[in-house]
N, C-alpha and C. Protein backbone atom coordinates (compact mmCIF):
# COMPACT_ATOMS: atom_id res chain seq x y z
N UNK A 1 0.85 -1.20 0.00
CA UNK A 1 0.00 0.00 0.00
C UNK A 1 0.87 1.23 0.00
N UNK A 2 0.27 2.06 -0.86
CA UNK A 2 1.27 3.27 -0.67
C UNK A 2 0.91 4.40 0.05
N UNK A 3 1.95 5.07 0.16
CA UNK A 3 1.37 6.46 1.47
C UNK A 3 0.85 7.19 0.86
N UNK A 4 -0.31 8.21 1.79
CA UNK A 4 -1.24 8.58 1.15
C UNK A 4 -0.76 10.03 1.08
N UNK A 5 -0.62 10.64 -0.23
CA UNK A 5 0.24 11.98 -0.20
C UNK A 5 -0.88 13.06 0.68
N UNK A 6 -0.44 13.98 1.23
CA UNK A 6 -1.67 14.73 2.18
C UNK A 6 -1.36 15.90 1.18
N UNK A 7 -2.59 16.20 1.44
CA UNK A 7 -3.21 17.74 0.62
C UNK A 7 -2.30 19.13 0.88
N UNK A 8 -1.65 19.66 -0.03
CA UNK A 8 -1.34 20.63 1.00
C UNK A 8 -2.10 21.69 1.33
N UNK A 9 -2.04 22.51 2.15
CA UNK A 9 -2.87 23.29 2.90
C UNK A 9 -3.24 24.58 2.51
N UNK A 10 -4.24 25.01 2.23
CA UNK A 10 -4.34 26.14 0.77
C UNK A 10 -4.72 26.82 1.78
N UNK A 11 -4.16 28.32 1.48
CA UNK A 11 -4.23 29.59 2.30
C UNK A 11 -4.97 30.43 2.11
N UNK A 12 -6.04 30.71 2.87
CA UNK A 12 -7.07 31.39 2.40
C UNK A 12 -6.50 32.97 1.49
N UNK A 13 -7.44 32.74 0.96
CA UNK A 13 -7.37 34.07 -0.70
C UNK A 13 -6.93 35.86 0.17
N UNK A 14 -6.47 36.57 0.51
CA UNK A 14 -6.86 38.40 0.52
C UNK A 14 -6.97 39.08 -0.80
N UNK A 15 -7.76 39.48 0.06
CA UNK A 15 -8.26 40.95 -1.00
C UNK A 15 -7.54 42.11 -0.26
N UNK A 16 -8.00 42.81 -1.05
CA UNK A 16 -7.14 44.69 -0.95
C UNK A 16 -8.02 45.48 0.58
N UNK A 17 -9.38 44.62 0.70
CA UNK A 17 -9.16 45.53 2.25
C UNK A 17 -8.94 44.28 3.37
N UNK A 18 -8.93 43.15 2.76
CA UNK A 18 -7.85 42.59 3.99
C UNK A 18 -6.51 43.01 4.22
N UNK A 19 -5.72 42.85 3.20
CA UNK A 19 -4.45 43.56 3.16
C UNK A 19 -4.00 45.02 4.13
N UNK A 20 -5.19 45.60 3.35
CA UNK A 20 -5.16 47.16 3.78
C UNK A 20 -5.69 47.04 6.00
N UNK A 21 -6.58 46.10 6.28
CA UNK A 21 -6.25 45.57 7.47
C UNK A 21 -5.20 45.10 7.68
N UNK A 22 -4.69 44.77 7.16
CA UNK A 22 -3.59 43.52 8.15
C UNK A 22 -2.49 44.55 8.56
N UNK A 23 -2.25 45.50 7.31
CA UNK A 23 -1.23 46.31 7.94
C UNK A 23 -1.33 47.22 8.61
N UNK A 24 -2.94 47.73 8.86
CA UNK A 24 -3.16 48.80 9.51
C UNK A 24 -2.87 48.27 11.50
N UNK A 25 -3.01 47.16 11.56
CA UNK A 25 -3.23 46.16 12.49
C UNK A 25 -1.93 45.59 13.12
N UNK A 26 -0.38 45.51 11.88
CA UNK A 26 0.52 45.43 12.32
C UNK A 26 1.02 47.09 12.51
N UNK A 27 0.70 48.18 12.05
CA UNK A 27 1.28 49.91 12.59
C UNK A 27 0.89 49.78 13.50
N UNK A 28 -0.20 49.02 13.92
CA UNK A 28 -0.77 49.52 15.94
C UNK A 28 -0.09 48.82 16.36
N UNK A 29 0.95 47.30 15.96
CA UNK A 29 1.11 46.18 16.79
C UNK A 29 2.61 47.19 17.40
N UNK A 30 3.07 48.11 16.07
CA UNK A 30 4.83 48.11 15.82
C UNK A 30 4.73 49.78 16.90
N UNK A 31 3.81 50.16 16.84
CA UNK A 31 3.47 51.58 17.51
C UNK A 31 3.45 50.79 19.03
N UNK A 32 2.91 50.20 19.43
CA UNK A 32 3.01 49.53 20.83
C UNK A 32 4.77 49.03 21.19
N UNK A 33 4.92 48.29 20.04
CA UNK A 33 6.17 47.76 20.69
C UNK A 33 7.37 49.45 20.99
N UNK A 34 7.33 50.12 20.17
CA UNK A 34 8.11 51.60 20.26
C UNK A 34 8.15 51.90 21.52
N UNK A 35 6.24 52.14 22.40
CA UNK A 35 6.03 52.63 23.17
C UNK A 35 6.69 51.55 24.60
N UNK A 36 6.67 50.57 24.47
CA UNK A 36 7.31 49.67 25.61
C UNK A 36 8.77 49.47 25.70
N UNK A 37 9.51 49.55 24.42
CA UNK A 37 11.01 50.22 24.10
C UNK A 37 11.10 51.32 24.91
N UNK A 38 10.32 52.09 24.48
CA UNK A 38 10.79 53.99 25.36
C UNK A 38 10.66 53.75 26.32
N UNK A 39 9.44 53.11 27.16
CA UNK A 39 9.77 52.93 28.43
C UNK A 39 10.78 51.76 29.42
N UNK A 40 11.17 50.78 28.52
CA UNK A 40 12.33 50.68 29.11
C UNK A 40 13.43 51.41 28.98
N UNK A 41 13.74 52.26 28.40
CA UNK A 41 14.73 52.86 27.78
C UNK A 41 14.85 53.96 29.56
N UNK A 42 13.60 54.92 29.72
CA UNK A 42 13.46 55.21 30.64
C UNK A 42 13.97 54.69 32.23
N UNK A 43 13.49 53.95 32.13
CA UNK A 43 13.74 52.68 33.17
C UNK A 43 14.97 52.52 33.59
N UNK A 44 16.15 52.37 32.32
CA UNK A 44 17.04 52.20 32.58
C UNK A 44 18.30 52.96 33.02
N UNK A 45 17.36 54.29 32.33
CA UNK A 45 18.07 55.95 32.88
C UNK A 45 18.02 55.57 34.18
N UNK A 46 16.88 55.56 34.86
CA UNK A 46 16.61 55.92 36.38
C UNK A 46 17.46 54.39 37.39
N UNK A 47 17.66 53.61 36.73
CA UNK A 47 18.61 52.37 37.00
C UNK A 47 20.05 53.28 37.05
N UNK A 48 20.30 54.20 36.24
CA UNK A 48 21.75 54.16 35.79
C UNK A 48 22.36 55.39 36.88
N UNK A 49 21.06 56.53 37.13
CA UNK A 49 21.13 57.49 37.91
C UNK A 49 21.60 57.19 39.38
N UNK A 50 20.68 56.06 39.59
CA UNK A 50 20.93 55.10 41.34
C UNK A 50 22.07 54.82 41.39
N UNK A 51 22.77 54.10 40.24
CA UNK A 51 24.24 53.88 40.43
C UNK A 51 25.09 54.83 40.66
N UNK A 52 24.84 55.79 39.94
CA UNK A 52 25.82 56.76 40.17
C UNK A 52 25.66 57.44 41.53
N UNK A 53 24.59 57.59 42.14
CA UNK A 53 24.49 57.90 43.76
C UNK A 53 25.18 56.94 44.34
N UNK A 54 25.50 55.81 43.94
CA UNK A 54 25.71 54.62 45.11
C UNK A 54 27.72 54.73 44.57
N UNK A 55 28.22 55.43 43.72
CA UNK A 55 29.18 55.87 43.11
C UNK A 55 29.52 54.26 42.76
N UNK A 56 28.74 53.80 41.52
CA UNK A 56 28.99 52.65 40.46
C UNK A 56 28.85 52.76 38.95
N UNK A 57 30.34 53.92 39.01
CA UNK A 57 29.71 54.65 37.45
C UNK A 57 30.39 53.44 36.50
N UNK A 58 30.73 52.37 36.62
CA UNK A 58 30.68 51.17 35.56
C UNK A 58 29.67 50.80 35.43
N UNK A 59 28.70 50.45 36.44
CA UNK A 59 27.02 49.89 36.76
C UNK A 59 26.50 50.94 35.96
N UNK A 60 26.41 52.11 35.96
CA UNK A 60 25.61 53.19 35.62
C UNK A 60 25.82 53.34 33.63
N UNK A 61 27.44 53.12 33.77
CA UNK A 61 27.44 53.23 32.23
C UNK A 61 26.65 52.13 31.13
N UNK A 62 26.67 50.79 32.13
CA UNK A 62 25.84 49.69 31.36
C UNK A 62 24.19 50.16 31.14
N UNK A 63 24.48 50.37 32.34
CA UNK A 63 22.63 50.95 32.20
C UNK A 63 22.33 51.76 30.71
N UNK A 64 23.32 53.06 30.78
CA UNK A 64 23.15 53.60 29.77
C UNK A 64 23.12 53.13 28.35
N UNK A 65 24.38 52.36 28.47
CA UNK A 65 24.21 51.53 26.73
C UNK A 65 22.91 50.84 26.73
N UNK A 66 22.47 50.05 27.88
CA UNK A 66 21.23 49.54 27.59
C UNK A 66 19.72 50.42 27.43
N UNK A 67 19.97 51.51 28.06
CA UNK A 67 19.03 52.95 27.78
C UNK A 67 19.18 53.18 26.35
N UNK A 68 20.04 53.12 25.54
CA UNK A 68 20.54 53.82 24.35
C UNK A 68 20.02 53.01 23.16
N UNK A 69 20.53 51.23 23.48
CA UNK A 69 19.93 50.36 22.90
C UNK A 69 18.34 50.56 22.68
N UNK A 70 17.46 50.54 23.46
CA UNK A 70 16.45 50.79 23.71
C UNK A 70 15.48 51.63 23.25
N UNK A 71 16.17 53.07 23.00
CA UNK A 71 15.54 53.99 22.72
C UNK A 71 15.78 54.23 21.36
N UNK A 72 17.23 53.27 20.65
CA UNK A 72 16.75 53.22 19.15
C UNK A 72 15.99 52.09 18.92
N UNK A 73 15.94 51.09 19.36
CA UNK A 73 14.68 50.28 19.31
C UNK A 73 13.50 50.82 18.81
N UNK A 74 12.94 51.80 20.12
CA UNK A 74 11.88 52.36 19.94
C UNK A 74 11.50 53.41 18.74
N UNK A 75 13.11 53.66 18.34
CA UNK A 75 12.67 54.67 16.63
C UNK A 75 12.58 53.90 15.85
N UNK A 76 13.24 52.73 15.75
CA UNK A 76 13.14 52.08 14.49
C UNK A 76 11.43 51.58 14.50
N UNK A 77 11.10 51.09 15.81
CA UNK A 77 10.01 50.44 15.86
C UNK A 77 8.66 51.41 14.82
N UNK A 78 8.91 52.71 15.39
CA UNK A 78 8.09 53.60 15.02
C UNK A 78 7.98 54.10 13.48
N UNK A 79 9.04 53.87 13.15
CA UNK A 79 9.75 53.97 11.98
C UNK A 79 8.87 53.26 11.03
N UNK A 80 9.18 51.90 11.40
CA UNK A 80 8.40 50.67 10.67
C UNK A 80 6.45 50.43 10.54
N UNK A 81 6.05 51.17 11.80
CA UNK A 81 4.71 51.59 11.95
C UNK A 81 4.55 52.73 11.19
N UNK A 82 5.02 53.55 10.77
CA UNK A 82 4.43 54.83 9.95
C UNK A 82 4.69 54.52 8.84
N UNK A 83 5.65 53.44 8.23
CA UNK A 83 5.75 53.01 6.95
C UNK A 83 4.74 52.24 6.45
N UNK A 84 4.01 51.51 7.59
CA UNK A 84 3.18 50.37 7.09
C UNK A 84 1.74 51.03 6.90
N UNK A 85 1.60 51.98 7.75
CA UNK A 85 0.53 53.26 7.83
C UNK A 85 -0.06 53.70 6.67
N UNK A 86 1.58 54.09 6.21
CA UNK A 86 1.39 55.04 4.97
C UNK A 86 1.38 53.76 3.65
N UNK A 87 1.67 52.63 3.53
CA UNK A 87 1.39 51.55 2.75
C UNK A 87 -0.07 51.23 2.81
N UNK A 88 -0.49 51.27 4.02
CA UNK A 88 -2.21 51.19 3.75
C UNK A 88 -2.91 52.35 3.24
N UNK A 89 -2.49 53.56 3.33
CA UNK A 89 -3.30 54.85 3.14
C UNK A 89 -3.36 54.95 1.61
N UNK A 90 -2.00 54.54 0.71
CA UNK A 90 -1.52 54.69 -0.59
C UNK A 90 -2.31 53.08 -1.17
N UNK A 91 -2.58 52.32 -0.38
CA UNK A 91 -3.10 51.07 -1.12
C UNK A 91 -4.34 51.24 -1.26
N UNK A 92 -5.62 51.97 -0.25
CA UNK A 92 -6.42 52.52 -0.38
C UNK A 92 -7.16 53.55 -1.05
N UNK A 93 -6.17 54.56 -1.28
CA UNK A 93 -6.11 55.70 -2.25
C UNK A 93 -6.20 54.85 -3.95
N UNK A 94 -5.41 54.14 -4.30
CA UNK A 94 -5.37 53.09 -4.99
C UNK A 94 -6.89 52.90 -5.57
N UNK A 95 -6.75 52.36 -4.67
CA UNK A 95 -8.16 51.23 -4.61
C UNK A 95 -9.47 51.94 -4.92
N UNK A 96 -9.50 53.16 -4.17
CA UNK A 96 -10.90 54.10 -4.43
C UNK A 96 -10.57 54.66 -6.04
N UNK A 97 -9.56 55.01 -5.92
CA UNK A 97 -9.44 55.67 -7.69
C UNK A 97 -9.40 54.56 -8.62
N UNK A 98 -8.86 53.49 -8.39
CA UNK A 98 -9.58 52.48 -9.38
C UNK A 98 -11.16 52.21 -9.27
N UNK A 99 -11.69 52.30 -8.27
CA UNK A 99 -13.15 52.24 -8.36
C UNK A 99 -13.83 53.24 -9.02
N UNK A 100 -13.14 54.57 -8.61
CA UNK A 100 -13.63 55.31 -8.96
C UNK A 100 -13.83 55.77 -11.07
N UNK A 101 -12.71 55.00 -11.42
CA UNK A 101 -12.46 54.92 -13.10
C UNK A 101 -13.05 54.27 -13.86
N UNK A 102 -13.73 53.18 -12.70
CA UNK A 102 -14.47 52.54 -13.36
C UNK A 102 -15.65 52.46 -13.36
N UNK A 103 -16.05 53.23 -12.63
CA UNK A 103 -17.83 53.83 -12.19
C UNK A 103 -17.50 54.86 -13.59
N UNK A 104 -16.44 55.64 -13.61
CA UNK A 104 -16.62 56.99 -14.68
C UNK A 104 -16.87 55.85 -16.06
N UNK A 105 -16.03 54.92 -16.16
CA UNK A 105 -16.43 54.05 -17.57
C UNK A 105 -17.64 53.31 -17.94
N UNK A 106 -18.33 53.27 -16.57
CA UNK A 106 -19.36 52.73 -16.92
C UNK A 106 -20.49 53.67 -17.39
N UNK A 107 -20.32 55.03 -16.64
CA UNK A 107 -20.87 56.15 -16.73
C UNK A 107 -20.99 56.79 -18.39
N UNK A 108 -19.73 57.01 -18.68
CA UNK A 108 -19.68 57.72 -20.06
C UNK A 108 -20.67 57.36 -20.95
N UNK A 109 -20.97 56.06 -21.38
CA UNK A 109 -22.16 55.74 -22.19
C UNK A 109 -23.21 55.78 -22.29
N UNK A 110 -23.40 56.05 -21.19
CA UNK A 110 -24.66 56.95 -20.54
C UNK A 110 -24.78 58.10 -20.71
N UNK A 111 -24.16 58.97 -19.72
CA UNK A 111 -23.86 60.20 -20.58
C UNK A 111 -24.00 60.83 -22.05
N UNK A 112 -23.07 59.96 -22.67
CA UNK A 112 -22.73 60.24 -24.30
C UNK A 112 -24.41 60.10 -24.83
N UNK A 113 -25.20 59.19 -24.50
CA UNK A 113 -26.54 58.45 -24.95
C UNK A 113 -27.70 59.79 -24.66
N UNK A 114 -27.71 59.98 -23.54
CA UNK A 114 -28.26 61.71 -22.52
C UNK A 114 -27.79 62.44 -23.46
N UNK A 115 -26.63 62.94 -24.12
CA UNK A 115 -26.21 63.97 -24.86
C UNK A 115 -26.63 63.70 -25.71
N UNK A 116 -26.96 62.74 -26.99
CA UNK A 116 -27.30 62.57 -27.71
C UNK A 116 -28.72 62.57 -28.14
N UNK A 117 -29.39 62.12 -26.67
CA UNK A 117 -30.65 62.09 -26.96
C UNK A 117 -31.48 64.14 -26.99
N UNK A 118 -30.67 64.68 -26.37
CA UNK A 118 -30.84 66.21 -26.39
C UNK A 118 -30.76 66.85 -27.37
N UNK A 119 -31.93 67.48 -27.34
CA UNK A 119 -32.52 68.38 -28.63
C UNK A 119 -31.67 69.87 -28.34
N UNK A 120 -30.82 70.29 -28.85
CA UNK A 120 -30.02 71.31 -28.54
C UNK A 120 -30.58 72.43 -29.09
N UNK A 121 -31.51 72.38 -30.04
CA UNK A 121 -32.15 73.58 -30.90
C UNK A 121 -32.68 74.38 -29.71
N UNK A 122 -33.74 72.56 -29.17
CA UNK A 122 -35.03 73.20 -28.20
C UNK A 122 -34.88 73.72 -27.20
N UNK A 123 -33.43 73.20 -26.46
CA UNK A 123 -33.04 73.53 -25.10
C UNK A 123 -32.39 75.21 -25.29
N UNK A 124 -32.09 75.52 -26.71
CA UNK A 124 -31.57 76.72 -26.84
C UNK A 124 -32.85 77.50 -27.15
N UNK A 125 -33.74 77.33 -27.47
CA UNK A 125 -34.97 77.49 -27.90
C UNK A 125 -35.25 78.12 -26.25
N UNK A 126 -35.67 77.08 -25.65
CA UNK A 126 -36.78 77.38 -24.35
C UNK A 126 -35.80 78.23 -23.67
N UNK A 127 -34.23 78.34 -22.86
CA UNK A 127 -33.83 78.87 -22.48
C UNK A 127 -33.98 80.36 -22.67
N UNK A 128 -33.96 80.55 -24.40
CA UNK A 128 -34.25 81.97 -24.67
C UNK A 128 -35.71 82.56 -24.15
N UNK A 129 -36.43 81.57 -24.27
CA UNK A 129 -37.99 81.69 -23.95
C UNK A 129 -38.30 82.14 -22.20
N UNK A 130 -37.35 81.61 -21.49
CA UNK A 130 -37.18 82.16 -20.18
C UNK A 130 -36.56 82.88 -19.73
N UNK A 131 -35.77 83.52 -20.53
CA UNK A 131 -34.99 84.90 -20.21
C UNK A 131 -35.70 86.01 -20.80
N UNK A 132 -36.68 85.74 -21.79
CA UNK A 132 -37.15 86.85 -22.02
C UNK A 132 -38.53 87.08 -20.71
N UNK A 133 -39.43 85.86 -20.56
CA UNK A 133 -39.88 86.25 -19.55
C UNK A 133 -39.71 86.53 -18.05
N UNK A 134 -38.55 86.19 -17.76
CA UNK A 134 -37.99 86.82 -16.79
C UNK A 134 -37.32 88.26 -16.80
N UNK A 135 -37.15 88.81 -18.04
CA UNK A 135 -37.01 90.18 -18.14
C UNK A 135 -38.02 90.65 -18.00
N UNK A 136 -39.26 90.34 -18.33
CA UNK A 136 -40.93 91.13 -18.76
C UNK A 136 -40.92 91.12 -17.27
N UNK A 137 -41.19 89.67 -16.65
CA UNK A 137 -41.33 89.95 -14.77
C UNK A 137 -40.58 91.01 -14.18
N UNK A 138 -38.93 91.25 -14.52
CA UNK A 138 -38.38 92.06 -13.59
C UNK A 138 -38.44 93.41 -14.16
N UNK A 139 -38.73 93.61 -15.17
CA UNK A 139 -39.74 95.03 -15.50
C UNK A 139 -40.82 95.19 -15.43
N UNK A 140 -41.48 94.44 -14.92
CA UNK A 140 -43.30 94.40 -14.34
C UNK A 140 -43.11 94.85 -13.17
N UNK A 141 -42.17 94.30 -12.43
CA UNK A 141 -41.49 94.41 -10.79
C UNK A 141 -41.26 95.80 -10.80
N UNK A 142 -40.49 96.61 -10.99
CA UNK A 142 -40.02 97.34 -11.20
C UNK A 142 -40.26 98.75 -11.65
N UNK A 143 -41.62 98.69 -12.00
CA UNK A 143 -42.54 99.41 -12.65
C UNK A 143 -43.62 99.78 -11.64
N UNK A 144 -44.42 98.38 -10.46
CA UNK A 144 -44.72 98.35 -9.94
C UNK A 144 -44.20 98.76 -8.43
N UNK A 145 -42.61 98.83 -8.16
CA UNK A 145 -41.94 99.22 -6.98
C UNK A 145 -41.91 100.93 -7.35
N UNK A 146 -41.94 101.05 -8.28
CA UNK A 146 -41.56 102.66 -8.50
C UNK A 146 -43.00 103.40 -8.25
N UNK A 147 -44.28 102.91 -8.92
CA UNK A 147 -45.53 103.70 -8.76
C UNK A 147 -46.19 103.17 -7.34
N UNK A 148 -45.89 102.27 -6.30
CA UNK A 148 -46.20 102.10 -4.57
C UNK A 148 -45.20 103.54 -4.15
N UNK A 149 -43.71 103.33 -4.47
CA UNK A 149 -42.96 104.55 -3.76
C UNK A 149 -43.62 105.40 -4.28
N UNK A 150 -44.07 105.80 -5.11
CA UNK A 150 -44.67 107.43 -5.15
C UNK A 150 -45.99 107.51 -4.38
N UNK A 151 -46.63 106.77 -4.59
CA UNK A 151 -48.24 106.61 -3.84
C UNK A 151 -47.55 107.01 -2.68
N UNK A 152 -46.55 106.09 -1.87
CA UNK A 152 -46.32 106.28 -0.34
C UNK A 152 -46.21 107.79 -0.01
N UNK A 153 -44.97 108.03 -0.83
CA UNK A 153 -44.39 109.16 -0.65
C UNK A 153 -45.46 110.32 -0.97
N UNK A 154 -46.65 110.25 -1.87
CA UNK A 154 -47.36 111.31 -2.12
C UNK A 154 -48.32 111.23 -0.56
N UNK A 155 -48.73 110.08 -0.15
CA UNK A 155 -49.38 109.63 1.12
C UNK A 155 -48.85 110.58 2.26
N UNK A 156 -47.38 110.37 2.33
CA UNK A 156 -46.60 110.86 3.40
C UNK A 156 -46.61 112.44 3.32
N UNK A 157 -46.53 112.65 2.11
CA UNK A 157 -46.19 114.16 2.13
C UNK A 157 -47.81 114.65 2.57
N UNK A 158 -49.12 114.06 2.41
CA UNK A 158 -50.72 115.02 2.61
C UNK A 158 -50.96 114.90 4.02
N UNK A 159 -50.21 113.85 4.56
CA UNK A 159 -49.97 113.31 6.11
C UNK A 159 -49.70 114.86 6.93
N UNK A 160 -48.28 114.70 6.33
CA UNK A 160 -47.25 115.80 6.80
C UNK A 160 -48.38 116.81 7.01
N UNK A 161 -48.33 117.45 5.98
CA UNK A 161 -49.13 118.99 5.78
C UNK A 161 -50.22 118.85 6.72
N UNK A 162 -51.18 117.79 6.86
CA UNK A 162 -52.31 117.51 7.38
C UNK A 162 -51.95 118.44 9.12
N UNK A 163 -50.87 117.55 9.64
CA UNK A 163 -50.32 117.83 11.13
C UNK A 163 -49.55 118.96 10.91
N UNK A 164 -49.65 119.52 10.30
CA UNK A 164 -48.78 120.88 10.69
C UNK A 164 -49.68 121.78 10.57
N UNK A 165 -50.79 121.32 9.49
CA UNK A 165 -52.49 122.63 10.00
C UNK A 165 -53.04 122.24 10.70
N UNK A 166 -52.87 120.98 11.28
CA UNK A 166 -53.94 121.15 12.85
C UNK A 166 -52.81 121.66 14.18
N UNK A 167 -51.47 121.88 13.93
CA UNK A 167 -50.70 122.51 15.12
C UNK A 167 -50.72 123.78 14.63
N UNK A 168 -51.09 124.54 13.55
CA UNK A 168 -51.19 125.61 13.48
C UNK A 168 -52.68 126.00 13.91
N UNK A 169 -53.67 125.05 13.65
CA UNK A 169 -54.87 125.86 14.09
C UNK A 169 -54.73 126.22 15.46
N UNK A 170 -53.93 125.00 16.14
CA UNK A 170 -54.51 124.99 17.96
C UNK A 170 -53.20 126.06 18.07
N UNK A 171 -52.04 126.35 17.68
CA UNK A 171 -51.38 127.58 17.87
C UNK A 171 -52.29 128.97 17.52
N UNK A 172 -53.24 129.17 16.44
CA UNK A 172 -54.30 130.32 16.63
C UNK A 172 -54.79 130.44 17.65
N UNK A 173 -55.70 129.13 17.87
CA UNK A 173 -56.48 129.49 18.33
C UNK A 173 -56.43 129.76 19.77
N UNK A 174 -55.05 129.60 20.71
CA UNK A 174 -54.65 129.35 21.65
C UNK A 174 -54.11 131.10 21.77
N UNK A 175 -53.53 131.55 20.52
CA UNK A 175 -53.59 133.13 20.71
C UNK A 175 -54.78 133.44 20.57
N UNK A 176 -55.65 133.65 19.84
CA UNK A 176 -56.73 134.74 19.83
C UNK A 176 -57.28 134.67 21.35
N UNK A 177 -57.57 133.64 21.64
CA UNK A 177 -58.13 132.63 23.50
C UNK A 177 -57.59 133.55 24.18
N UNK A 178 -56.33 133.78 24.19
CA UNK A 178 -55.51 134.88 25.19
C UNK A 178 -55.75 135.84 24.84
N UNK A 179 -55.57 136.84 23.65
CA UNK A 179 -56.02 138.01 23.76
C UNK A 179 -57.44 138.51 24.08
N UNK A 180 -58.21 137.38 23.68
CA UNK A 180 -59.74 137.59 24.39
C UNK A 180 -59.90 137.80 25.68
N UNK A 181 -58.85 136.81 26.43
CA UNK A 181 -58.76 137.14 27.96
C UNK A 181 -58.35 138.36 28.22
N UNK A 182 -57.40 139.21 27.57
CA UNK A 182 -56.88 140.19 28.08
C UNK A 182 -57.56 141.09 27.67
N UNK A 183 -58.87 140.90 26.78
CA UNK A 183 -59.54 142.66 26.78
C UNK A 183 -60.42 142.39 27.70
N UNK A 184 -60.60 141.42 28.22
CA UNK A 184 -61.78 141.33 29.17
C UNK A 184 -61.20 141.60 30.36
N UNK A 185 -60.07 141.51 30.74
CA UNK A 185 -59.60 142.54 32.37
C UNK A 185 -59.42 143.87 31.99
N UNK A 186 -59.58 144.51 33.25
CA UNK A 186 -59.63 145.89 33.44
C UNK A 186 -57.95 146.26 33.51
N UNK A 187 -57.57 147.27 32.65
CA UNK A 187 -56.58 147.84 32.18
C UNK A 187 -55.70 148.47 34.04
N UNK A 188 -54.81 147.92 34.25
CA UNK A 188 -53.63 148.07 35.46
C UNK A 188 -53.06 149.27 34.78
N UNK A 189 -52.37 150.32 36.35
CA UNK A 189 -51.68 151.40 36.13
C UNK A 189 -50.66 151.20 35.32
N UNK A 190 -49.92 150.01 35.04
CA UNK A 190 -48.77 149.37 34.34
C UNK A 190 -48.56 149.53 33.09
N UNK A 191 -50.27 149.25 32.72
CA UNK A 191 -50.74 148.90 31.13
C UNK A 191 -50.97 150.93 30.64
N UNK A 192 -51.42 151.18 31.65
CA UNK A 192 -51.69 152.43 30.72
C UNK A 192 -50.64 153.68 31.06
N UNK A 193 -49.35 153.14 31.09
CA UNK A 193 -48.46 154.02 31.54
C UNK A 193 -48.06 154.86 32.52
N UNK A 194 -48.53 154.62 33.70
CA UNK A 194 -48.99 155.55 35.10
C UNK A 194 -48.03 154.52 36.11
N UNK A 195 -47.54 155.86 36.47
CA UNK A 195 -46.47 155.29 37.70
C UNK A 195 -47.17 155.40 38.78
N UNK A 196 -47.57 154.20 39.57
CA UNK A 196 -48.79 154.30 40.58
C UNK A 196 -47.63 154.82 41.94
N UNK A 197 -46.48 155.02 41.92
CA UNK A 197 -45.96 155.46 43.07
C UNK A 197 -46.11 157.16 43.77
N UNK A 198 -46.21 158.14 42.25
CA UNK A 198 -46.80 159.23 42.76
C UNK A 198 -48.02 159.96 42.64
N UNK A 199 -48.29 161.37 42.77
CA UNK A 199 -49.76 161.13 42.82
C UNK A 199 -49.88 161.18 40.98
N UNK A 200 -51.18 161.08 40.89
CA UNK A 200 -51.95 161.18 39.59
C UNK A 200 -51.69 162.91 38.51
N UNK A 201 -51.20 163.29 37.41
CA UNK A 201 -50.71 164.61 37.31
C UNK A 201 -51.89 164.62 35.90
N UNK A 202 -52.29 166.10 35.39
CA UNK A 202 -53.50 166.17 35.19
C UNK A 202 -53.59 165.51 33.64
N UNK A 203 -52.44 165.19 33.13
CA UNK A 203 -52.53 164.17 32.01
C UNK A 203 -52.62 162.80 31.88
N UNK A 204 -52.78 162.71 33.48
CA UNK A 204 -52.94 160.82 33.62
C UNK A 204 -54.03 160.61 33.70
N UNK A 205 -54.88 162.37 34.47
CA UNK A 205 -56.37 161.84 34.74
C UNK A 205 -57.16 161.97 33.51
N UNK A 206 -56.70 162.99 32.36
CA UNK A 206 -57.37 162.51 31.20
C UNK A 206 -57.34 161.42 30.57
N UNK A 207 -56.03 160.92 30.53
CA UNK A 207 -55.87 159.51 30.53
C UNK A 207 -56.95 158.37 31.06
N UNK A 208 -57.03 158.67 31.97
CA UNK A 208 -58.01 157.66 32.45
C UNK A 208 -59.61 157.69 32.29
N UNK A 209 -59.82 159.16 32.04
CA UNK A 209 -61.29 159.53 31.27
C UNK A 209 -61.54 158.95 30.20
């Protein structure tokens, strides 16, 4: 009997937004690892500082190379996450503008068919047909705003005049009222020129006859 050859193991298919996942998914994985780099990197400062209080500046210098190690770690790491970033952003960009070229190709024949089916005479035809009546309206308008302002304004002006002869009547009549009052009192030494302080001299008393 012979051995039974085994299948080999077929890998499932990606497409362009699996892809465009997978790497968006390894920038978060490579952005994490950066961030746990820097903080050992940290770590190892404050390791290296203790030594040197405890005066173990050989202890302290290891620390440092291992601080140093560390903290390019963490650039490269970051490095490699903004590359993979920008590989998904550009694979995507991609991807929509090919969609997008091909919606326009499917489009055009359509279009072209719409253009074709358009009567260009008529559409130049009716257009003219609505600019002229929209001129007739905005000179109907216009005709009509000008003869209301005069009505108003002729309105305003019979208004006016109206109130300025009834403040002139009640200004008459508010004089004549007073001088009526004043012929009806009896005439004071004041009024008829007589200085009531001495006596009466014989031209005051004709005066007063």
């Amino acid at each position: 009997m012979g051995e039974k050859q085994s299948k080999p193991v077929e890998t499932p298919k990606m497409d362009v937004d699996d892809m465009i996942l997978e790497l968006r998914m390894k920038s978060k994985q490579l952005e994490r690892e950066s961030n746990r780099s820097k903080k050992e990197s940290e770590k190892e400062v404050v390791k290296a500082k203790a030594a040197l209080k405890k005066n173990n500046e050989e202890g302290a210098k290891l620390y440092l190379q291992t601080a140093q190690m560390k903290h390019q770690e963490s650039i490269n790491y970051q490095k490699m996450a903004n590359r993979m970033e920008a590989i998904s952003t550009q694979i995507k960009t991609n991807m929509n503008n090919t969609k997008m070229v091909e919606q326009l190709r499917n489009m055009t024949p359509l279009l072209q068919q719409q253009i074709d089916n358009v009567p260009l005479e008529k559409v130049a035809y009716s257009m003219q047909e609505f600019q002229k009546v929209m001129d007739n309206l905005t000179i109907q308008s216009n005709i009509m705003s000008t003869t209301m302002n005069e009505g108003m304004a002729n309105a305003s002006t019979e208004s006016n005049v109206d109130m300025m002869m009834d403040m002139l009547k009640k200004e008459v009549n508010a004089e004549i009222q007073e001088k009526m009052l004043d012929a009806n009192q009896p005439m004071t030494f004041n009024q008829m020129g007589i200085n009531n302080t001495g006596p009466i001299t014989n031209t005051q008393q004709k005066s007063i006859n």
